[in-house]
PDB file of N, CA and C in Angstrom:
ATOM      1  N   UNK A   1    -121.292  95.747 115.839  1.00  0.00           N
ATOM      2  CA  UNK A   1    -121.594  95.272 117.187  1.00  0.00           C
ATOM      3  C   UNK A   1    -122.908  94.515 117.156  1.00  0.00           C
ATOM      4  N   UNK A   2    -123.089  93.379 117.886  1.00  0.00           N
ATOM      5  CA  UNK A   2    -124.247  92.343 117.718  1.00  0.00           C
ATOM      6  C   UNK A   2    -124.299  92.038 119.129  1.00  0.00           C
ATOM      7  N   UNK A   3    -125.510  92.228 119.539  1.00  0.00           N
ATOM      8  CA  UNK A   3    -126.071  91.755 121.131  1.00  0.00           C
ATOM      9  C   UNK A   3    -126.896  90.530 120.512  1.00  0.00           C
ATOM     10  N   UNK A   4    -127.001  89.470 121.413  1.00  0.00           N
ATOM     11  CA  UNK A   4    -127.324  88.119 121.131  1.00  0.00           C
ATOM     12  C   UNK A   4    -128.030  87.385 122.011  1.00  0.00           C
ATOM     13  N   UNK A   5    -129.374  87.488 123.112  1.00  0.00           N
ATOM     14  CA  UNK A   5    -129.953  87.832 123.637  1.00  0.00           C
ATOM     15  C   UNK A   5    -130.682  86.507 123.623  1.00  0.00           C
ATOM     16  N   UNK A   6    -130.721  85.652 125.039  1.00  0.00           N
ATOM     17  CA  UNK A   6    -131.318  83.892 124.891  1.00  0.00           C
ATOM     18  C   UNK A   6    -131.924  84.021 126.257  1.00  0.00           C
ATOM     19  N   UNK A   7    -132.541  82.571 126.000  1.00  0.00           N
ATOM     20  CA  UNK A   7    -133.809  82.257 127.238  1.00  0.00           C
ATOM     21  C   UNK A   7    -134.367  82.379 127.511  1.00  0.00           C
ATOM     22  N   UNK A   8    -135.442  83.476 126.577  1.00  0.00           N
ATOM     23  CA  UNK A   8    -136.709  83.526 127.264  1.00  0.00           C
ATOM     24  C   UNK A   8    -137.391  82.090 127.174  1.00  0.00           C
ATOM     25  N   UNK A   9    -139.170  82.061 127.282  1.00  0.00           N
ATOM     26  CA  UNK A   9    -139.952  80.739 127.160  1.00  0.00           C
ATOM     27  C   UNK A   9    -140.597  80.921 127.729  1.00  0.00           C
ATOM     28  N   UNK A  10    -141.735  79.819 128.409  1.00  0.00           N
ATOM     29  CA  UNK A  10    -142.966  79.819 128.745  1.00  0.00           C
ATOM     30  C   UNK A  10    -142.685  79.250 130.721  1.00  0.00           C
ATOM     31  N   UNK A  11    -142.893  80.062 131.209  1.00  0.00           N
ATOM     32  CA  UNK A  11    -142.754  79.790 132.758  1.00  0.00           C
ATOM     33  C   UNK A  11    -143.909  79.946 133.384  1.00  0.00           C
ATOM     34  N   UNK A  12    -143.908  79.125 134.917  1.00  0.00           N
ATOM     35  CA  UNK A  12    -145.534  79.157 135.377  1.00  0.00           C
ATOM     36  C   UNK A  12    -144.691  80.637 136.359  1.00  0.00           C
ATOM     37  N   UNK A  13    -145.823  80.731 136.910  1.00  0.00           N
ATOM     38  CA  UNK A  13    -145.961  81.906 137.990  1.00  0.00           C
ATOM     39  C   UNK A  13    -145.259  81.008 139.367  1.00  0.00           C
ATOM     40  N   UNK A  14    -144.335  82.311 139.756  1.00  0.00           N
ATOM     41  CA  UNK A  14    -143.460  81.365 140.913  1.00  0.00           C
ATOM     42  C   UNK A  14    -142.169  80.629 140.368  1.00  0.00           C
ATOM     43  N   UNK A  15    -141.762  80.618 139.655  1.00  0.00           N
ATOM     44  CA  UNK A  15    -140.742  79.939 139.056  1.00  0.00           C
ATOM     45  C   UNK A  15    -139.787  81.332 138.607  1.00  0.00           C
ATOM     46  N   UNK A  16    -138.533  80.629 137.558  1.00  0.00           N
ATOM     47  CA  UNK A  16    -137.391  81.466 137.366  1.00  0.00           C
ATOM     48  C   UNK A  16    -136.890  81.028 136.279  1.00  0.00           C
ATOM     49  N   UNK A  17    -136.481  82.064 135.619  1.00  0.00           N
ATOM     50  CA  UNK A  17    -135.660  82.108 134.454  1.00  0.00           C
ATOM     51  C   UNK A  17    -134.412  82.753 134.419  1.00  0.00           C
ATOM     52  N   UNK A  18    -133.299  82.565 133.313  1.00  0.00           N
ATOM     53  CA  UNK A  18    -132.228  82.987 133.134  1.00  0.00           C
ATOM     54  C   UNK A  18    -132.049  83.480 131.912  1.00  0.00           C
ATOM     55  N   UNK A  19    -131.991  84.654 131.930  1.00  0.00           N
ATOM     56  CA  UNK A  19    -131.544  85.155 130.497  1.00  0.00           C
ATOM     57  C   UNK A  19    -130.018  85.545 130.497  1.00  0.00           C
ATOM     58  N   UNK A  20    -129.487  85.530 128.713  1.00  0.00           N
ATOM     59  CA  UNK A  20    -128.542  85.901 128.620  1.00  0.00           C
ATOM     60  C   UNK A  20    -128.234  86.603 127.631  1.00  0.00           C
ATOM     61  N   UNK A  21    -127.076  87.377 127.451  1.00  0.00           N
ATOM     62  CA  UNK A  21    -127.011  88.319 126.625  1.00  0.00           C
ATOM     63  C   UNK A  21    -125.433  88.684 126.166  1.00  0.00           C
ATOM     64  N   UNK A  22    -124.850  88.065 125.067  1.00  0.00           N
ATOM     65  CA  UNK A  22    -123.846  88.392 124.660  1.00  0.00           C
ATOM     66  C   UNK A  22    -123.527  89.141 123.745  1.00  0.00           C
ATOM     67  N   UNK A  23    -122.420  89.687 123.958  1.00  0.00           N
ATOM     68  CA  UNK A  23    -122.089  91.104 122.724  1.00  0.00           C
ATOM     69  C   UNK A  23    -120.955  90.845 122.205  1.00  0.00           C
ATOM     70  N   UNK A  24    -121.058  91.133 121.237  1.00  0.00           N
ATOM     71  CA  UNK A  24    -119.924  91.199 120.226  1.00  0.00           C
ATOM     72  C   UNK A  24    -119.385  92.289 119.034  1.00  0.00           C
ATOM     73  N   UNK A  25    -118.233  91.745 118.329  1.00  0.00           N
ATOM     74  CA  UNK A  25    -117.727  92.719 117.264  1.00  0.00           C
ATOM     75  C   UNK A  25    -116.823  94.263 117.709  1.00  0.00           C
ATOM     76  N   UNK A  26    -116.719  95.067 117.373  1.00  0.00           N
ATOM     77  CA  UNK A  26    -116.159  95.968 117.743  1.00  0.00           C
ATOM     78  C   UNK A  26    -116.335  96.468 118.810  1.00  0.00           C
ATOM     79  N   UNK A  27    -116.115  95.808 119.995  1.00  0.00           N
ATOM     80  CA  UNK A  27    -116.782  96.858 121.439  1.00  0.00           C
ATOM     81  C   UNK A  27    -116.153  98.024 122.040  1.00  0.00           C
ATOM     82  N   UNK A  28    -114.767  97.862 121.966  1.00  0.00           N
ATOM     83  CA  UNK A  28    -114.281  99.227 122.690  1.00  0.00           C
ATOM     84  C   UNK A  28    -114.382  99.082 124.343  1.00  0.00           C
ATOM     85  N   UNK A  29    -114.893  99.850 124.767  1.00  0.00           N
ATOM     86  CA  UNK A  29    -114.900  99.660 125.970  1.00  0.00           C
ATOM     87  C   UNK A  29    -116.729  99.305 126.764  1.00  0.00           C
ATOM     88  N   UNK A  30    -116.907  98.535 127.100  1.00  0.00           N
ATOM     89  CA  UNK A  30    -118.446  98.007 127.515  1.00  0.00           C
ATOM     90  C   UNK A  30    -118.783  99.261 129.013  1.00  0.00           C
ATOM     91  N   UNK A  31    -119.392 100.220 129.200  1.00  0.00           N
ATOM     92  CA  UNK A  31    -119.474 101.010 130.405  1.00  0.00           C
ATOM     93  C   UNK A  31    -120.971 100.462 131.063  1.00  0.00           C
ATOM     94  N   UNK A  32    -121.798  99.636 130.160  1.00  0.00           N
ATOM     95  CA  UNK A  32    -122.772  99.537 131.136  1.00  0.00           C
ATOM     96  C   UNK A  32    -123.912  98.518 130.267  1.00  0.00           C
ATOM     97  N   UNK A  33    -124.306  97.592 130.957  1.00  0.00           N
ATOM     98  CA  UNK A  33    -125.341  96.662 130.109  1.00  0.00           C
ATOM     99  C   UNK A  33    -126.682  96.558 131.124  1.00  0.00           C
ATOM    100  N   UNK A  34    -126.926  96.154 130.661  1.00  0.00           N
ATOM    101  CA  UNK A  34    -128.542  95.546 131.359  1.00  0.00           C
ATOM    102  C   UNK A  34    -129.688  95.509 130.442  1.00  0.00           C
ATOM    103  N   UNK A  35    -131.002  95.514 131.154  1.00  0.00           N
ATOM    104  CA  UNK A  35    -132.060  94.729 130.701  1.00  0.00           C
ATOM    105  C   UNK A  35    -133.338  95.656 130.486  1.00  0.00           C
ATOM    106  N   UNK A  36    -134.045  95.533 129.630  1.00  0.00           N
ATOM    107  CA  UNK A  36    -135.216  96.632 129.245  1.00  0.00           C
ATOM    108  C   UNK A  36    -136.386  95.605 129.155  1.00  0.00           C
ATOM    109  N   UNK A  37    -137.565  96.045 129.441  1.00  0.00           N
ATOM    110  CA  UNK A  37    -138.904  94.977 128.819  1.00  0.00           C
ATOM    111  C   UNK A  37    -139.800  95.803 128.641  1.00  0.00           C
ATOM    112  N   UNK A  38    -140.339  95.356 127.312  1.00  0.00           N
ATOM    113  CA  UNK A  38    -142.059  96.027 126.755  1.00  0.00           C
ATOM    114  C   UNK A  38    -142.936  94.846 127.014  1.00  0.00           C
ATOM    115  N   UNK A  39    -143.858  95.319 127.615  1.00  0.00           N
ATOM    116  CA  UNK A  39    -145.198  94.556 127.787  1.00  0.00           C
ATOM    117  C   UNK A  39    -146.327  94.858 126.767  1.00  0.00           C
ATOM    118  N   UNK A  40    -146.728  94.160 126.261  1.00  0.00           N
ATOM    119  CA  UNK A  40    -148.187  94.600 125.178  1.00  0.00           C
ATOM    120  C   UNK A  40    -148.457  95.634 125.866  1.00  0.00           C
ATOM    121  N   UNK A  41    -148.736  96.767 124.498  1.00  0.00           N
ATOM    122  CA  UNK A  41    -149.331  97.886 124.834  1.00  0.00           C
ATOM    123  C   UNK A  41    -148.956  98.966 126.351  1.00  0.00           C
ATOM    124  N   UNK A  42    -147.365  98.339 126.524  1.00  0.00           N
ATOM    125  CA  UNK A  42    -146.912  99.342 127.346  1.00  0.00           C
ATOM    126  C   UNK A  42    -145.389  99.882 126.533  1.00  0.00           C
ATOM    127  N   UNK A  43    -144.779 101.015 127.124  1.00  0.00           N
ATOM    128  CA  UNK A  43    -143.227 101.383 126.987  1.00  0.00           C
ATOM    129  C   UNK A  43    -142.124 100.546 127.654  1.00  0.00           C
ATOM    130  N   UNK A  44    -141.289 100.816 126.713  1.00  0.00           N
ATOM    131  CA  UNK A  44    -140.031  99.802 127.072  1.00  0.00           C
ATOM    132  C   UNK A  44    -139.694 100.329 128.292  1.00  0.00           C
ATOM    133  N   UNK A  45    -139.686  99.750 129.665  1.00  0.00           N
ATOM    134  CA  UNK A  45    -138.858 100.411 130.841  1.00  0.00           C
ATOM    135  C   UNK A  45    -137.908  99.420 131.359  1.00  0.00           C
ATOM    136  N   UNK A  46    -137.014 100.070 131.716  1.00  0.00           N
ATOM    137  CA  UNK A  46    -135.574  99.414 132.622  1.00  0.00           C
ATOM    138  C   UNK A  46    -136.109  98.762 133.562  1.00  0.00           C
ATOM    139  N   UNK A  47    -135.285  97.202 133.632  1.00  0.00           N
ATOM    140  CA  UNK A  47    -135.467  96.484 134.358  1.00  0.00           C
ATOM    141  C   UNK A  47    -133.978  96.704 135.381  1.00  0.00           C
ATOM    142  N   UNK A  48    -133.225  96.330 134.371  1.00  0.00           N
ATOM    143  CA  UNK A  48    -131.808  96.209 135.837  1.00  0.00           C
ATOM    144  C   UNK A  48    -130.671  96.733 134.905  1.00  0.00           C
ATOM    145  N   UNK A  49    -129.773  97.266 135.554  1.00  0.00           N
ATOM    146  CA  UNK A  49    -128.180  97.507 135.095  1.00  0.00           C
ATOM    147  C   UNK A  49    -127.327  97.520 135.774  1.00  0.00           C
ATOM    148  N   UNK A  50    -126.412  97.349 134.897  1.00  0.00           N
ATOM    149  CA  UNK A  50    -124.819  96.756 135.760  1.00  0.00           C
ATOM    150  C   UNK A  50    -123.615  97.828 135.123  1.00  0.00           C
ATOM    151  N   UNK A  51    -123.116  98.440 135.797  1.00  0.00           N
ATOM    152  CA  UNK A  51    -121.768  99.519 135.260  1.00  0.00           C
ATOM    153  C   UNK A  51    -120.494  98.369 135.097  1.00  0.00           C
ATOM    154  N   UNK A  52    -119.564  98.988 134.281  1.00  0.00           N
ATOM    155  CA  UNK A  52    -118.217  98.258 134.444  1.00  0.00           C
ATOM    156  C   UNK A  52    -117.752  98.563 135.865  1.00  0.00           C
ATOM    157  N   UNK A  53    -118.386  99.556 136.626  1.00  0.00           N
ATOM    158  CA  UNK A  53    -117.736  99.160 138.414  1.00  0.00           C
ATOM    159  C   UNK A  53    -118.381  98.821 139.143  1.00  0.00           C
ATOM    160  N   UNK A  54    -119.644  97.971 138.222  1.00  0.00           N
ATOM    161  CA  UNK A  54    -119.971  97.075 139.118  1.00  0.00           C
ATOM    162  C   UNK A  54    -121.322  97.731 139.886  1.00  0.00           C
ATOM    163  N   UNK A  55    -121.688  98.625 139.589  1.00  0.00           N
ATOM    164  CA  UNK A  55    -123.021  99.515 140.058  1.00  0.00           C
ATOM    165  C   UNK A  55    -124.134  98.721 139.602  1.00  0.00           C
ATOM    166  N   UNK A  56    -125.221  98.387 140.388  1.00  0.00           N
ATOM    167  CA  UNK A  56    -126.359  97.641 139.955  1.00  0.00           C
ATOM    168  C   UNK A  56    -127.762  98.431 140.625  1.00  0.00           C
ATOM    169  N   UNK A  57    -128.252  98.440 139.573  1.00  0.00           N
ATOM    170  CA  UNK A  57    -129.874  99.633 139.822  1.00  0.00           C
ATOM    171  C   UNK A  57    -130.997  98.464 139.195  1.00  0.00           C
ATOM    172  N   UNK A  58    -132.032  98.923 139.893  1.00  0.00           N
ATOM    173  CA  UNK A  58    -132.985  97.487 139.511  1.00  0.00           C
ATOM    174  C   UNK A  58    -134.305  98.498 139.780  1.00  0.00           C
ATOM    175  N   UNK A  59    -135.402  98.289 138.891  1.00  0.00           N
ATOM    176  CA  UNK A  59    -137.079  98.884 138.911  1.00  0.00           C
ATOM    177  C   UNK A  59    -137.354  98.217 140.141  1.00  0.00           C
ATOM    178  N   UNK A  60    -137.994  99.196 140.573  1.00  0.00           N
ATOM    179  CA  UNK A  60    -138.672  99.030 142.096  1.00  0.00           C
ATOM    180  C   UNK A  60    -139.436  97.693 142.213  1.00  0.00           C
ATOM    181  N   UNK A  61    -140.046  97.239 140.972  1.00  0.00           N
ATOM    182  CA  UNK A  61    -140.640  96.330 141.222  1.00  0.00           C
ATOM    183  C   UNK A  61    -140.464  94.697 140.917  1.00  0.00           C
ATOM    184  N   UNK A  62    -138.551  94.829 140.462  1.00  0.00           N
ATOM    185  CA  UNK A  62    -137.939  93.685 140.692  1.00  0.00           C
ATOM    186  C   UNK A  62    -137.281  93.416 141.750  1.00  0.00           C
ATOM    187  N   UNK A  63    -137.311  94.392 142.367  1.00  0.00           N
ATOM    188  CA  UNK A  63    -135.981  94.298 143.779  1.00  0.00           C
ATOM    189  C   UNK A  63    -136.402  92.939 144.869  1.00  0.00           C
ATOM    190  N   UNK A  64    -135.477  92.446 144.665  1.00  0.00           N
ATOM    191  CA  UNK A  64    -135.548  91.157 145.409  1.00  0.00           C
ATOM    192  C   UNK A  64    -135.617  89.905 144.742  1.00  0.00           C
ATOM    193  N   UNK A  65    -136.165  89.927 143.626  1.00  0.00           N
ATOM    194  CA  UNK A  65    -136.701  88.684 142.614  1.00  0.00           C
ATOM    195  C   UNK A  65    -135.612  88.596 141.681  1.00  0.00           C
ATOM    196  N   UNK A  66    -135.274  89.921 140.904  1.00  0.00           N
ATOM    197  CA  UNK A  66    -134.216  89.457 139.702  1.00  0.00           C
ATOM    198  C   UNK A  66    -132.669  90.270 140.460  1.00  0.00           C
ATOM    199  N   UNK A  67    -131.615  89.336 139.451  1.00  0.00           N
ATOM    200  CA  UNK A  67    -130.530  89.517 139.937  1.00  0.00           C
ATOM    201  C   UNK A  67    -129.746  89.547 138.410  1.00  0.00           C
ATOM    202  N   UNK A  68    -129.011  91.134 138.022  1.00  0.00           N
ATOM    203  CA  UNK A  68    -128.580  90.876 137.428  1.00  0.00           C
ATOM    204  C   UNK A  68    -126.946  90.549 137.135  1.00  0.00           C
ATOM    205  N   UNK A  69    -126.403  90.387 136.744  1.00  0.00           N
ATOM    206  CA  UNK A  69    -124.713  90.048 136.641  1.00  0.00           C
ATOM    207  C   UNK A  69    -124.429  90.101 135.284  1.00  0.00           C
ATOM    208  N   UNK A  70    -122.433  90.237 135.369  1.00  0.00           N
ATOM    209  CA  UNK A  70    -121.736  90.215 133.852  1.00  0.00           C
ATOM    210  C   UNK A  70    -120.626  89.348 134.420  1.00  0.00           C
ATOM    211  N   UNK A  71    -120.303  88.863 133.051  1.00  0.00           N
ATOM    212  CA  UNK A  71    -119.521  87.997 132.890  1.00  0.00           C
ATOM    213  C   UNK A  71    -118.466  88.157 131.456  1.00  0.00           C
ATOM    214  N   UNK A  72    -117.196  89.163 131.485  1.00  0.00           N
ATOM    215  CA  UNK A  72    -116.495  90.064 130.434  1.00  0.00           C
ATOM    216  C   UNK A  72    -117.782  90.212 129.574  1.00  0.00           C
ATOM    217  N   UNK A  73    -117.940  89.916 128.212  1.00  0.00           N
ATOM    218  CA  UNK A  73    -118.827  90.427 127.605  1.00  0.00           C
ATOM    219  C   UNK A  73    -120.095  89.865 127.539  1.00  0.00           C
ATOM    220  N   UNK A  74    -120.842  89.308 128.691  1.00  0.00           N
ATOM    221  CA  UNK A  74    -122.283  88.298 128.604  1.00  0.00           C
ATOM    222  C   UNK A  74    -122.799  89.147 129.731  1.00  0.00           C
ATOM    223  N   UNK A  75    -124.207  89.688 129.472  1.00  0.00           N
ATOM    224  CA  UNK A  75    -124.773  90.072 130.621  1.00  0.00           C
ATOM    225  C   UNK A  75    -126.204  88.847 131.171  1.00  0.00           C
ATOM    226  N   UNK A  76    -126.331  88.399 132.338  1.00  0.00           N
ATOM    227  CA  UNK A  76    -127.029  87.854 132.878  1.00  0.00           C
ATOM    228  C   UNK A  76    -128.514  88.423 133.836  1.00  0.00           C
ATOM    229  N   UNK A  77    -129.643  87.859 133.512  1.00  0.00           N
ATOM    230  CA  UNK A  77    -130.694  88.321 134.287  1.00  0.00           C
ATOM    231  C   UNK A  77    -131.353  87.102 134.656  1.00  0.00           C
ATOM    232  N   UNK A  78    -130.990  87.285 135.988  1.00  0.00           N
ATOM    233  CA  UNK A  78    -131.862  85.672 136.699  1.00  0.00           C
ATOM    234  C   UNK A  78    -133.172  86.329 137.375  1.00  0.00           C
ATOM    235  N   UNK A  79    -134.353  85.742 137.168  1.00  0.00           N
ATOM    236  CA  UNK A  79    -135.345  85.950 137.142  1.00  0.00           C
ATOM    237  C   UNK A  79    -136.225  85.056 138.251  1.00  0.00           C
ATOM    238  N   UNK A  80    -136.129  85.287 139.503  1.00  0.00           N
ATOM    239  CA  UNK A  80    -136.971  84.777 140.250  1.00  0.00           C
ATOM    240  C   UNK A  80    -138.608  84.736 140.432  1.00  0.00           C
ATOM    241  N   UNK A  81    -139.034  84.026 141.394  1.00  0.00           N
ATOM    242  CA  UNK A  81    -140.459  84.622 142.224  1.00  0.00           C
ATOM    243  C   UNK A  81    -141.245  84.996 140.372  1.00  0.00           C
ATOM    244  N   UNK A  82    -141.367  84.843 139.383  1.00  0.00           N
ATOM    245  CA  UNK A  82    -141.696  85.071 138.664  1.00  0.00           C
ATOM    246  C   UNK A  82    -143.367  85.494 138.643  1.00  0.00           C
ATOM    247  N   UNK A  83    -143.619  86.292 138.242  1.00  0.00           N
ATOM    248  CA  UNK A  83    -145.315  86.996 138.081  1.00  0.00           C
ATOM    249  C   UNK A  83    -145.706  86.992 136.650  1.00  0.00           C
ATOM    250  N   UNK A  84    -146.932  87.229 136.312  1.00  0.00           N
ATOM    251  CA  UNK A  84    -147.549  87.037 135.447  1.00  0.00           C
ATOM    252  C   UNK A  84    -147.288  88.582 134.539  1.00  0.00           C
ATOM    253  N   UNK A  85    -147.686  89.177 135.769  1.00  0.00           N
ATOM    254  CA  UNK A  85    -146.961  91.088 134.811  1.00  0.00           C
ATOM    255  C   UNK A  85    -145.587  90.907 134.594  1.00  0.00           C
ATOM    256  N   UNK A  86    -144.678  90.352 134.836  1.00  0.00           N
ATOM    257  CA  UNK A  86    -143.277  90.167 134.514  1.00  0.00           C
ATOM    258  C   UNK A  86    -143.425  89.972 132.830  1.00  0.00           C
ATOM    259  N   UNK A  87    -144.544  89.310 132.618  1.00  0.00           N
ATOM    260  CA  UNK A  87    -144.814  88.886 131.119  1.00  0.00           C
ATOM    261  C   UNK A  87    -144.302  90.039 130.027  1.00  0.00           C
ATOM    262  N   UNK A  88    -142.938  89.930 129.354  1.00  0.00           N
ATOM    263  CA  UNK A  88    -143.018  91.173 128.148  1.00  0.00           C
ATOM    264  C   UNK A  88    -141.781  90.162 127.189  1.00  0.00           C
ATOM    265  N   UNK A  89    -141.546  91.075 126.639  1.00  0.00           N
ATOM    266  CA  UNK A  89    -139.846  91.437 125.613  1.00  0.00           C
ATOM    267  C   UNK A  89    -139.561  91.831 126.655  1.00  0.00           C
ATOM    268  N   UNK A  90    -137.888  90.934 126.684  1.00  0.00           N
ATOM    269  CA  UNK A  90    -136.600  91.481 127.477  1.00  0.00           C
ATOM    270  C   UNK A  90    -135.719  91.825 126.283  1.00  0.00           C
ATOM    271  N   UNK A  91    -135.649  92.862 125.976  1.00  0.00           N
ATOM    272  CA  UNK A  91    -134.113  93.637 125.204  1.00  0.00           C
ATOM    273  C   UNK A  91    -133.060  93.518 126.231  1.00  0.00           C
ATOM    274  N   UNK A  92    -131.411  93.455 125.904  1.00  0.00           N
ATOM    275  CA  UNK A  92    -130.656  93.427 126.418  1.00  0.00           C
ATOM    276  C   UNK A  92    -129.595  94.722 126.088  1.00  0.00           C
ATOM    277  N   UNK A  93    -129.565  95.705 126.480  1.00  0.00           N
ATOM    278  CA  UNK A  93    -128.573  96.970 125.936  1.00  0.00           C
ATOM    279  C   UNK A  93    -127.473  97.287 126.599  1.00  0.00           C
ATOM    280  N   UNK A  94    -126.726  97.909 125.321  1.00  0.00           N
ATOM    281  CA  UNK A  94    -125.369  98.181 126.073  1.00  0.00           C
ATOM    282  C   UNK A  94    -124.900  99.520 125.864  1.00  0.00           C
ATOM    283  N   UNK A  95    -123.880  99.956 126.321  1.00  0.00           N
ATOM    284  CA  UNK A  95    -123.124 101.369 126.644  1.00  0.00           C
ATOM    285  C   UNK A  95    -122.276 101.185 125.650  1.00  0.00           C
ATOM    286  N   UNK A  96    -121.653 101.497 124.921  1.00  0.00           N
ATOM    287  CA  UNK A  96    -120.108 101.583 124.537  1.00  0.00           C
ATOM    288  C   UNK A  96    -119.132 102.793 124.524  1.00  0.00           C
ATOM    289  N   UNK A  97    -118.131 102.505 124.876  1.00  0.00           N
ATOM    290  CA  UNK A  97    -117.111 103.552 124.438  1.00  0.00           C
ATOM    291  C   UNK A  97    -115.920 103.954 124.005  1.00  0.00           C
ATOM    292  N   UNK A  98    -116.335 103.982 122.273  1.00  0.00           N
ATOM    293  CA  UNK A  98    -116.063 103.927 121.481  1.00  0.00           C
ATOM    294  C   UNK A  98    -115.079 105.191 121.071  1.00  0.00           C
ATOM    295  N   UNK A  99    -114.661 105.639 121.189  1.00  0.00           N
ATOM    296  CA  UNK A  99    -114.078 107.445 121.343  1.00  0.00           C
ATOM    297  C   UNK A  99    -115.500 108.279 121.680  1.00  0.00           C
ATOM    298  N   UNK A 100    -116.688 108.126 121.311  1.00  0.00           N
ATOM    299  CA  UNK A 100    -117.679 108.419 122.161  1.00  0.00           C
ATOM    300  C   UNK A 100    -118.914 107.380 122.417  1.00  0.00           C
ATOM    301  N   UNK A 101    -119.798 107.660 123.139  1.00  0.00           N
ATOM    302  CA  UNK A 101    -121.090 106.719 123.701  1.00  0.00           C
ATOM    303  C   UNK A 101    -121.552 106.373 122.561  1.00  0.00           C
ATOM    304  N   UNK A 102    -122.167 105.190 122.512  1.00  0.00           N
ATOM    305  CA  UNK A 102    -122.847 104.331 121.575  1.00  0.00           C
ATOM    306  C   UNK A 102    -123.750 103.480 122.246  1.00  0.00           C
ATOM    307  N   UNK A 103    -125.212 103.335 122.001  1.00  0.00           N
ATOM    308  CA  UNK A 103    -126.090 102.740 122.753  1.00  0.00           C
ATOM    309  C   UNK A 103    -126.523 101.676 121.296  1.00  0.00           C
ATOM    310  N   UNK A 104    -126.735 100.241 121.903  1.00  0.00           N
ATOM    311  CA  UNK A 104    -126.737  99.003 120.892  1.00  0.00           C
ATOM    312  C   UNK A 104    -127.918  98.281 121.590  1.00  0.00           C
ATOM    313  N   UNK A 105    -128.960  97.386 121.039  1.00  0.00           N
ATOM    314  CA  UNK A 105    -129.902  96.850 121.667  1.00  0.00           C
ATOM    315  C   UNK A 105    -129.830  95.416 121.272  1.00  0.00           C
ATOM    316  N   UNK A 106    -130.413  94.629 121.563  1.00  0.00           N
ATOM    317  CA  UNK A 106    -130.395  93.254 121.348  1.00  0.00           C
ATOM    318  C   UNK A 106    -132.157  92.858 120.923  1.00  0.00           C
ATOM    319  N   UNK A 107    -132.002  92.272 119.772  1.00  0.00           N
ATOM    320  CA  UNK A 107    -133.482  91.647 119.606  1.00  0.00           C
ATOM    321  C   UNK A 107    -134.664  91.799 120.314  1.00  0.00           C
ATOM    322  N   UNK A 108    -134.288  91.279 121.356  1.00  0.00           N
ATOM    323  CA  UNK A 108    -135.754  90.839 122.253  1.00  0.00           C
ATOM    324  C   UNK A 108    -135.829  89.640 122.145  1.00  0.00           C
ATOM    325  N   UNK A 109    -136.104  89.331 123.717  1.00  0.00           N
ATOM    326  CA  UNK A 109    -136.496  87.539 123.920  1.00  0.00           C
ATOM    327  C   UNK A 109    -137.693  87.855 124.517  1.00  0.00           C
ATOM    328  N   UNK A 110    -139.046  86.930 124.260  1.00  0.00           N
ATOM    329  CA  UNK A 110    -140.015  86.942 124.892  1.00  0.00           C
ATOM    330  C   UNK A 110    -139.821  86.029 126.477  1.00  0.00           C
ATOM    331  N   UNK A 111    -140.710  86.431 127.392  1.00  0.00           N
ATOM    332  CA  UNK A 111    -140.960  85.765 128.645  1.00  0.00           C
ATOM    333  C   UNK A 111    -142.293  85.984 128.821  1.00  0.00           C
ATOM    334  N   UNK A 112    -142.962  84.618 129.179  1.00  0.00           N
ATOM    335  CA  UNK A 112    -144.365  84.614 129.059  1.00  0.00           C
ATOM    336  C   UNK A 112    -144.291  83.900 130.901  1.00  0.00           C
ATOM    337  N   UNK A 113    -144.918  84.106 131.541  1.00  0.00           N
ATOM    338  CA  UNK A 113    -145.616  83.704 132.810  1.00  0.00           C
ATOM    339  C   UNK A 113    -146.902  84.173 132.996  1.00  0.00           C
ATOM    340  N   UNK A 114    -147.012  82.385 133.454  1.00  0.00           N
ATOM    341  CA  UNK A 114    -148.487  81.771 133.098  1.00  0.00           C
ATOM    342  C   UNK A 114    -149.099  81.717 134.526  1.00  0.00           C
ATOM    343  N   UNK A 115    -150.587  82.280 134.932  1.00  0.00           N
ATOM    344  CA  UNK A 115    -150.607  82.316 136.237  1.00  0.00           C
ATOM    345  C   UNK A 115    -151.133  80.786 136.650  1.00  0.00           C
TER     346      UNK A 115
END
């Protein structure tokens, strides 16, 4: 299984980005994807997720700005209103289920916003 994880780059403050995140290889059944970010010298915390029914949970302190979505196996994070603390690694992770759970991560794309 290979998560494949595009778009970060260099954005001003106030602006928007789109990330994306495709998976592949043996998936089985996909139960849940979304988006993680480490900031220098912080822990990786959840940004947004999406269930296969469609359930979407977002950190308190994206609500309103990012929007995430799937598309069969591509998960999407549109990135509004952009801030300067938004600045980290976006990992892209997934659920699988495989005869049992399997958790898979994706690289990391950087997102830099510039104030």
């Amino acid at each position: 299984v290979q998560l494949q994880a595009s778009g970060g780059g260099l954005v001003q403050a106030g602006g928007s980005r789109r990330l994306s995140c495709s998976v592949s290889g043996s998936i089985g059944s996909i139960t849940l994807m979304g988006w993680y970010r480490q900031a220098p010298e912080r822990q990786r915390e959840l940004v947004a997720t999406i269930t296969d029914g469609g359930s979407l949970n977002y950190a308190d302190d994206v609500k309103g700005r990012f929007i995430i979505s799937r598309d069969k196996n591509t998960v999407y994070l549109q990135m509004n209103d952009l801030k300067p603390e938004d600045t980290a690694v976006y990992y892209c992770h997934t659920r699988l289920l495989v005869g049992i759970f399997r958790h898979y991560w994706g690289q990391g794309t950087l997102v830099t916003v510039s104030s």
